[in-house]
Protein backbone atom coordinates (compact mmCIF):
# COMPACT_ATOMS: atom_id res chain seq x y z
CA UNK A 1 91.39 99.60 62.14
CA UNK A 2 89.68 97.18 64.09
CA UNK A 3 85.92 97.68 65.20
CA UNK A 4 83.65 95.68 67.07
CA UNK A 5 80.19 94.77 66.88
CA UNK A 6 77.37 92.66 67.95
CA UNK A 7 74.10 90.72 66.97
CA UNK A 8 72.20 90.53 69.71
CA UNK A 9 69.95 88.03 71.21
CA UNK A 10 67.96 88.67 73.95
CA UNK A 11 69.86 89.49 76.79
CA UNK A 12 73.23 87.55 75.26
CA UNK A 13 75.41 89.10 72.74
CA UNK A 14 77.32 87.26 69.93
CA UNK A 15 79.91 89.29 68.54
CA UNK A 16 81.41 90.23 65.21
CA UNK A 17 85.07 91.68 64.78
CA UNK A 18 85.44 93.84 61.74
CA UNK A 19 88.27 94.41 60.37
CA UNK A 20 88.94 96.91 57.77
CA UNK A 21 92.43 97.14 56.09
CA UNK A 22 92.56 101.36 54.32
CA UNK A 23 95.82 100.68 52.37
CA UNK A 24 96.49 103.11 49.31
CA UNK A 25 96.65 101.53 45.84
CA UNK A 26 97.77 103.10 42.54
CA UNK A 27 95.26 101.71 39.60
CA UNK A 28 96.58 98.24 38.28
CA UNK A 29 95.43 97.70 34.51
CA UNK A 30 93.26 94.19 33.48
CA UNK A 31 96.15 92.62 32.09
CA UNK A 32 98.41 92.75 35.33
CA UNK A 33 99.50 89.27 36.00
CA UNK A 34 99.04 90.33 39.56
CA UNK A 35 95.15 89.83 39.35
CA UNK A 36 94.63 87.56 36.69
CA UNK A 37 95.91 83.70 35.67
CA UNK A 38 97.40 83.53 32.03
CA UNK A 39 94.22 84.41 29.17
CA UNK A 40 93.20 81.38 27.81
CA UNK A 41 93.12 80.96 24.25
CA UNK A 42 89.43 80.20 24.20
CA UNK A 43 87.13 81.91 26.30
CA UNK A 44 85.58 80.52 29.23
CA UNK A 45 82.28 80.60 27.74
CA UNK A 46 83.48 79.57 24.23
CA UNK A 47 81.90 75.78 24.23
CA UNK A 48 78.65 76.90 26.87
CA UNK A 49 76.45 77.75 24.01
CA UNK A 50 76.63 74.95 22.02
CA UNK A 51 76.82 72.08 24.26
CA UNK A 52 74.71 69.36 23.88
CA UNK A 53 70.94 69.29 25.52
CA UNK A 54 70.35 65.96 28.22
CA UNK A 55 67.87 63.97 26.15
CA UNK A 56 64.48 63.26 28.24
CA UNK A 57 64.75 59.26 28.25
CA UNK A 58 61.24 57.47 26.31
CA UNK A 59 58.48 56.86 28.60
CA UNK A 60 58.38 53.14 27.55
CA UNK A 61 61.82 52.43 28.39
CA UNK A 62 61.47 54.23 31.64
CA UNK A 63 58.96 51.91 32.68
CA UNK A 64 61.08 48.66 31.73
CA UNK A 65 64.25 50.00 33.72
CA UNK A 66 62.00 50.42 36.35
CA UNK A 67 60.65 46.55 36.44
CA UNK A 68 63.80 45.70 36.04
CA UNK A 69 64.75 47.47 39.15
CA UNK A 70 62.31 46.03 41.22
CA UNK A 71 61.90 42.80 40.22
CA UNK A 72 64.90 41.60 42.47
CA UNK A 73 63.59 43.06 45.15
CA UNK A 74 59.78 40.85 44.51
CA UNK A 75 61.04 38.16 43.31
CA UNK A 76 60.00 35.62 46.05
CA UNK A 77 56.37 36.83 45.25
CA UNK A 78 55.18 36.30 41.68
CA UNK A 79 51.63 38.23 42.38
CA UNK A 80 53.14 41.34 43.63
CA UNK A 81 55.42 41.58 40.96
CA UNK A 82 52.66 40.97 38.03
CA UNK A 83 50.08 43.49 40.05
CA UNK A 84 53.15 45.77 39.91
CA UNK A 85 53.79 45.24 36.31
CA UNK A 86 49.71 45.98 35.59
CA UNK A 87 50.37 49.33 36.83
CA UNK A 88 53.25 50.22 35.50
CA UNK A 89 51.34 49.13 31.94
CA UNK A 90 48.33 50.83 32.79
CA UNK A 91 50.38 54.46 34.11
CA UNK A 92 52.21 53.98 30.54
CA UNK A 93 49.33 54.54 28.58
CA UNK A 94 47.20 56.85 30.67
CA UNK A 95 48.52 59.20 33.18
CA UNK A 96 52.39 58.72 32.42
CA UNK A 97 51.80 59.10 28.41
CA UNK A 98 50.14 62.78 29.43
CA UNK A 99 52.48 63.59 31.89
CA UNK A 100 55.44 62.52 29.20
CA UNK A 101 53.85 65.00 26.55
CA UNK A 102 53.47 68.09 29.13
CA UNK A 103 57.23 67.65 30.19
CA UNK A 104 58.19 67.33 26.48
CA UNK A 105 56.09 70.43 25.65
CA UNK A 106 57.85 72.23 28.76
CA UNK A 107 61.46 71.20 27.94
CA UNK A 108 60.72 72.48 24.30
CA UNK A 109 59.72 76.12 25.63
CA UNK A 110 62.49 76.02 27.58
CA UNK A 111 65.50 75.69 25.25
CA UNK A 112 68.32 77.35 27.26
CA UNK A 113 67.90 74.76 29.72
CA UNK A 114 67.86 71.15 31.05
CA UNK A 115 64.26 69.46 32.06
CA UNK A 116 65.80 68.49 35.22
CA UNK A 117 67.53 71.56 36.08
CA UNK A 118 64.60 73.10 38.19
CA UNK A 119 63.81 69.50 40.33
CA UNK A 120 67.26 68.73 40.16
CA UNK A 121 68.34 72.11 42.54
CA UNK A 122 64.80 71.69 44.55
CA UNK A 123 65.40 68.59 45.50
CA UNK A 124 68.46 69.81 46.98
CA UNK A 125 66.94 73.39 47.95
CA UNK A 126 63.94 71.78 49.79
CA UNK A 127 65.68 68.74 51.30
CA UNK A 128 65.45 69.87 55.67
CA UNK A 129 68.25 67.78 56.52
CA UNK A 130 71.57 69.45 57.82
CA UNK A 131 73.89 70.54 55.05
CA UNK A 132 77.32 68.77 56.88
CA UNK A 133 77.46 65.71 55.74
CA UNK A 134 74.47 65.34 53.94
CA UNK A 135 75.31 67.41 51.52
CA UNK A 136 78.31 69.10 51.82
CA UNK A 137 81.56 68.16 49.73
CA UNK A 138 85.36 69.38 50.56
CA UNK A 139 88.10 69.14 48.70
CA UNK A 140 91.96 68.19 49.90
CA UNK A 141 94.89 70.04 48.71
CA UNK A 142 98.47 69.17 48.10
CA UNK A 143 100.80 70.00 50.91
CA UNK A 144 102.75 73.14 49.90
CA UNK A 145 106.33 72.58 51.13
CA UNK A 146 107.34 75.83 50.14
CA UNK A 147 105.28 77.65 52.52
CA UNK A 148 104.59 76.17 56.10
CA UNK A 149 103.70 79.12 58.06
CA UNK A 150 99.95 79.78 58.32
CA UNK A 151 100.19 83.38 57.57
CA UNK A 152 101.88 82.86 54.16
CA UNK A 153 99.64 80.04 53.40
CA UNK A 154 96.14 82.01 54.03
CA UNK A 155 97.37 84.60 51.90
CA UNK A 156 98.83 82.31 49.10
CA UNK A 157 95.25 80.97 48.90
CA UNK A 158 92.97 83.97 48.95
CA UNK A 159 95.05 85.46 46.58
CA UNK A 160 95.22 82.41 44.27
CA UNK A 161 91.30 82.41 45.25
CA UNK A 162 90.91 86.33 43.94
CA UNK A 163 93.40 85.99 40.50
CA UNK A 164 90.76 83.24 39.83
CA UNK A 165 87.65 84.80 40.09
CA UNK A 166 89.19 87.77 38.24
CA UNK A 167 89.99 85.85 35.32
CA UNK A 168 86.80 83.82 35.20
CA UNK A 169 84.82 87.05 35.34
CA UNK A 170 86.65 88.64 32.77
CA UNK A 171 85.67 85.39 30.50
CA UNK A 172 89.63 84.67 30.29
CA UNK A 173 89.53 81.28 31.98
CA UNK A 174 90.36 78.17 30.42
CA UNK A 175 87.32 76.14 29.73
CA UNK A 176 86.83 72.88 31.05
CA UNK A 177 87.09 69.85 28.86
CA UNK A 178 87.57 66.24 28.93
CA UNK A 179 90.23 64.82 27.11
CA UNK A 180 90.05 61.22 25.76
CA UNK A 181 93.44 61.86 24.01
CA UNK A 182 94.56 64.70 25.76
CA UNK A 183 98.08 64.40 23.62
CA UNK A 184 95.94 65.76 20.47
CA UNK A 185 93.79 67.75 22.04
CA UNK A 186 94.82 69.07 25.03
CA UNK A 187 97.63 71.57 23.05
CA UNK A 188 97.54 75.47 22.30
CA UNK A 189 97.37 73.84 18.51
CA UNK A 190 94.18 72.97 18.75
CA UNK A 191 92.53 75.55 21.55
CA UNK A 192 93.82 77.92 18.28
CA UNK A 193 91.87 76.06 15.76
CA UNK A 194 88.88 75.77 18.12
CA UNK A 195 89.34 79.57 18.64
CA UNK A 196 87.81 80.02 14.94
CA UNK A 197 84.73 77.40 14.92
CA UNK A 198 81.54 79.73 16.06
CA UNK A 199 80.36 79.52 19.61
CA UNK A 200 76.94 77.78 18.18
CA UNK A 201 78.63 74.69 16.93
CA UNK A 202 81.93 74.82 18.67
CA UNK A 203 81.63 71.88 21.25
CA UNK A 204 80.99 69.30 17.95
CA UNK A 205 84.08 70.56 16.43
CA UNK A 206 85.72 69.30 20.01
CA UNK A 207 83.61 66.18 20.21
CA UNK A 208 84.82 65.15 16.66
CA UNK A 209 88.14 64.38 17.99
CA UNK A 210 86.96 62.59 21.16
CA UNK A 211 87.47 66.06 23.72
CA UNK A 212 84.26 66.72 25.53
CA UNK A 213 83.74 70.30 26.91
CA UNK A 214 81.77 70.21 30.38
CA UNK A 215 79.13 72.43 31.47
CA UNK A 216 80.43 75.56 33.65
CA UNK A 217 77.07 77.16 34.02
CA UNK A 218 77.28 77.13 37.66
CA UNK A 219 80.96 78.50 37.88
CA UNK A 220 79.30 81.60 38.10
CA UNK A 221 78.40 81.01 42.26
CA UNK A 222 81.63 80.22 43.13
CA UNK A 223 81.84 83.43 44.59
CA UNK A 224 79.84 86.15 46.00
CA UNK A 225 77.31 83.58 46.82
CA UNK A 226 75.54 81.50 49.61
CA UNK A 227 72.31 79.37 50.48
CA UNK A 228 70.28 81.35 52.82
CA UNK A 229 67.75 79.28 55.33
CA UNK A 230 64.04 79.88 54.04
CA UNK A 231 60.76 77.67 55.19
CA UNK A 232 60.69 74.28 53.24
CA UNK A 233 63.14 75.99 50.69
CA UNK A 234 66.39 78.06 50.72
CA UNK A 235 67.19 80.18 48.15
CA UNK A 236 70.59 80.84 46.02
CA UNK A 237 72.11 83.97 46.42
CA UNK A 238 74.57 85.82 44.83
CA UNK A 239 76.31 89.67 44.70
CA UNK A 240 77.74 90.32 41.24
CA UNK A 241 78.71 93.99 41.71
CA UNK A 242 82.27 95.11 43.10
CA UNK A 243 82.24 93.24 46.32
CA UNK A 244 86.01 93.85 48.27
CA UNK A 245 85.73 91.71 50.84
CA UNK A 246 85.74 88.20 52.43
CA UNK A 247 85.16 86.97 55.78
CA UNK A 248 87.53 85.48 57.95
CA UNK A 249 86.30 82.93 61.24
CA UNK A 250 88.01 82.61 64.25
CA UNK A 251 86.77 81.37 67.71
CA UNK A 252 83.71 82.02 67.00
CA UNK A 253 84.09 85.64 65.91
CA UNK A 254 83.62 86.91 62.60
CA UNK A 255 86.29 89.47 60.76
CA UNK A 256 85.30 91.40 57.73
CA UNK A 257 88.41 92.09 55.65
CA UNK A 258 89.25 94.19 52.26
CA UNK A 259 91.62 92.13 50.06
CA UNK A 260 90.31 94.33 47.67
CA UNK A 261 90.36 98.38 46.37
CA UNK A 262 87.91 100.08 45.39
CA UNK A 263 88.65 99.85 41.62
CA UNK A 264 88.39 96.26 42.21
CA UNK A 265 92.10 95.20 42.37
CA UNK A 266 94.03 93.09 45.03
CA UNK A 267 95.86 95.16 47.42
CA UNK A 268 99.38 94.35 47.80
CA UNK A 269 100.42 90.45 49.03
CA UNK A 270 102.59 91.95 52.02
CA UNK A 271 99.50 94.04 53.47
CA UNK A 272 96.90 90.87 52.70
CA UNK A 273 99.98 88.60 54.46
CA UNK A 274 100.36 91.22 57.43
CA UNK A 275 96.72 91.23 58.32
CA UNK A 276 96.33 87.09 57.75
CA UNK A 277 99.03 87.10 60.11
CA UNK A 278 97.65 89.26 62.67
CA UNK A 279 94.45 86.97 62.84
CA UNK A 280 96.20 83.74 62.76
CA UNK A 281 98.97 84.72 64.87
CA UNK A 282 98.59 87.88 66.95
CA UNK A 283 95.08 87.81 67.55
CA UNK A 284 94.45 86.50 71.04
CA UNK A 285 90.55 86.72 71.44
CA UNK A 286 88.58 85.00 73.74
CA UNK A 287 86.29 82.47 71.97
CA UNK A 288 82.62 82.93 71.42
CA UNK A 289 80.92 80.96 74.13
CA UNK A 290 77.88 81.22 71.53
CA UNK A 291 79.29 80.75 68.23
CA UNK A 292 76.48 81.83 65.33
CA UNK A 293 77.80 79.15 62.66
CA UNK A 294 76.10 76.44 64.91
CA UNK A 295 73.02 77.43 63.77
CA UNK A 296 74.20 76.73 60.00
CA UNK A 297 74.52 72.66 60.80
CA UNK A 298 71.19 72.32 62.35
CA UNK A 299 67.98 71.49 60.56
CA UNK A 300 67.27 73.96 57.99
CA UNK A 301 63.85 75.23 58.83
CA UNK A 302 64.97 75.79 62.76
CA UNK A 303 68.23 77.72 60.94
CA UNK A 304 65.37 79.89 58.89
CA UNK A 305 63.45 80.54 61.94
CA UNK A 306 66.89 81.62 64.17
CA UNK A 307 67.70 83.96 61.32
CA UNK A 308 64.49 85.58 61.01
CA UNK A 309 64.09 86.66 64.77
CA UNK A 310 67.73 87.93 64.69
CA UNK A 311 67.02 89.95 61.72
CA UNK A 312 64.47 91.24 63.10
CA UNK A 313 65.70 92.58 66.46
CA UNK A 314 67.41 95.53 64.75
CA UNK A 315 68.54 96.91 60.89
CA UNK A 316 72.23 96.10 62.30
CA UNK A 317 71.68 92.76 62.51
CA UNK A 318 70.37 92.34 59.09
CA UNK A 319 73.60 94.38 57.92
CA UNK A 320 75.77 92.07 59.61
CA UNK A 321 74.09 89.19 57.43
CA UNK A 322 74.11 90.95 54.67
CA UNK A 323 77.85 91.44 54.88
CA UNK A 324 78.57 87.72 55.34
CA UNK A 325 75.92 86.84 52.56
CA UNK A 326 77.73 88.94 50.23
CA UNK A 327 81.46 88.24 51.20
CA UNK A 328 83.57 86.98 48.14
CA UNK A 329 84.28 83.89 50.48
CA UNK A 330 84.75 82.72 53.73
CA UNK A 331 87.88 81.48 55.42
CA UNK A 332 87.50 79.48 58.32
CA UNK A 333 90.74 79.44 60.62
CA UNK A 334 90.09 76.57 63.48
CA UNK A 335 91.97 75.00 66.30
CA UNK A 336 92.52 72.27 64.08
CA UNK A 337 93.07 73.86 61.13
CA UNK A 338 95.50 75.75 62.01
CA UNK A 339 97.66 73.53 63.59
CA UNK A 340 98.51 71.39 60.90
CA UNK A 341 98.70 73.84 57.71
């Protein structure tokens, strides 16, 4: 069923095509290979509680990187370079030696954590400049011989997309390590012997034989989540409840569809595949003169300010945003894109 809808603004419209997929689905169990990757030996989280604090570097050996930073850069002048070196001394044993001990009190109250977690994201979070190509990364996949028509290749991905988050959220997911002799350690032998060192020391019984679990802490926002414009900071969103669908982009036009039941389970590859092909195929809508996702690339506090007035012309609006915010992902099928996948 295909529905249409609208945000307005002003006396323009920009428009949003729904569409909703009802298909019937018989209950599929946790285990079906359907919706999940292979269970890892270990569990996803298996290493995440014992990894390894990042040390906050001595304020005295701060300062002497830091000279030795700049002093390149005044080297032609010998006075600005020993004025600079007085107050580097003198902020080393006043101002800096206080600020050291409050951040060292602060990191030791906050033991679940890194010290420069919270500046770390901020400095992102705050930063006003566009997010494409400032900020933004992507990520190039291997061309997939086997499959060359669009439709089969949109639904090869969401559904590889779906298995994955299934499997992470169910903790079944291999961990992520690094491997310095990966034909030792990088074997079921070991994952089974790992298996049985406690989740409080197990990354140490990994490090001793030179493999280095990584920190997955943010794996959680892979999906269900999104950056939403706010003055001088955005915020990090994310939906953790049963959320069944993801948004598709075309021309402009935005298309909400199930992929999912409501038990949570994919729906079958040949009804995900019939409607992918329908939108990338048979779907022959004019394009959105006034496309909403060139609002996203602008500056972020102008972005903040656009989304507040259109959420507050009317409770649909905000619905609308709501149902993008919370999508599982979004697929973006362009011009370009689709002519060479």
């Amino acid at each position: 069923m295909l529905t249409k809808s609208h945000i307005t603004i002003g006396t323009s419209q920009r428009y949003l095509f729904l569409l909703h997929r009802h298909v019937s689905s018989h209950p599929i169990k946790k285990h079906d290979e359907y919706n999940f990757f292979k269970r890892s030996i270990l569990s996803t989280d298996h290493f995440q509680y014992s990894l390894p604090r990042l040390p906050i570097p001595k304020l005295d050996k701060t300062c002497e990187r830091y000279l030795a930073a700049v002093k390149p850069i005044l080297n032609n002048d010998d006075n600005v370079f020993k004025q600079t070196q007085q107050i580097v001394t003198d902020f080393c044993s006043g101002d800096g030696k206080r600020l050291d001990a409050q951040l060292r009190h602060k990191n030791a109250l906050n033991r679940n954590t890194s010290y420069i977690s919270k500046p770390w994201f901020e400095m992102y979070l705050k930063s006003r400049l566009p997010l494409i190509l400032n900020f933004n990364f992507f990520l190039v996949f291997a061309d997939d011989q086997k499959h060359l028509k669009p439709g089969a290749r949109i639904t090869n991905y969401i559904i590889s997309s779906i298995r994955f988050m299934n499997t992470l959220r169910a903790n079944w997911l291999e961990p992520e390590v690094y491997h310095l002799n990966p034909m030792k350690t990088n074997t079921d032998r070991f994952r089974k012997y790992l298996r049985f060192v406690p989740k409080s020391i197990s990354f140490y019984g990994a490090f001793l034989q030179k493999a280095f679990p990584l920190d997955m802490s943010q794996y959680s926002r892979l999906f269900n989540s999104t950056r939403i414009p706010k003055h001088d900071c955005d915020v990090l969103e994310s939906s953790f409840g049963i959320v069944r669908h993801i948004i598709v982009i075309k021309g402009g036009h935005y298309y909400k569809v199930n992929v999912l039941d409501k038990h949570g389970h994919l729906f079958p590859a040949e009804d995900i595949a019939a409607t992918m092909k329908y939108l990338s195929e048979g779907l022959h809508e004019e394009e959105n003169k006034y496309p909403l996702g060139y609002f996203t690339a602008d500056n972020r506090n102008r972005w903040a300010s656009v989304r507040e007035q259109l959420e507050e012309l009317s409770q649909h609006n905000k619905d609308v945003f709501k149902e993008i915010d919370t999508s599982i992902m979004i697929l973006c099928l362009g011009k370009l894109w689709l002519l060479s996948i």
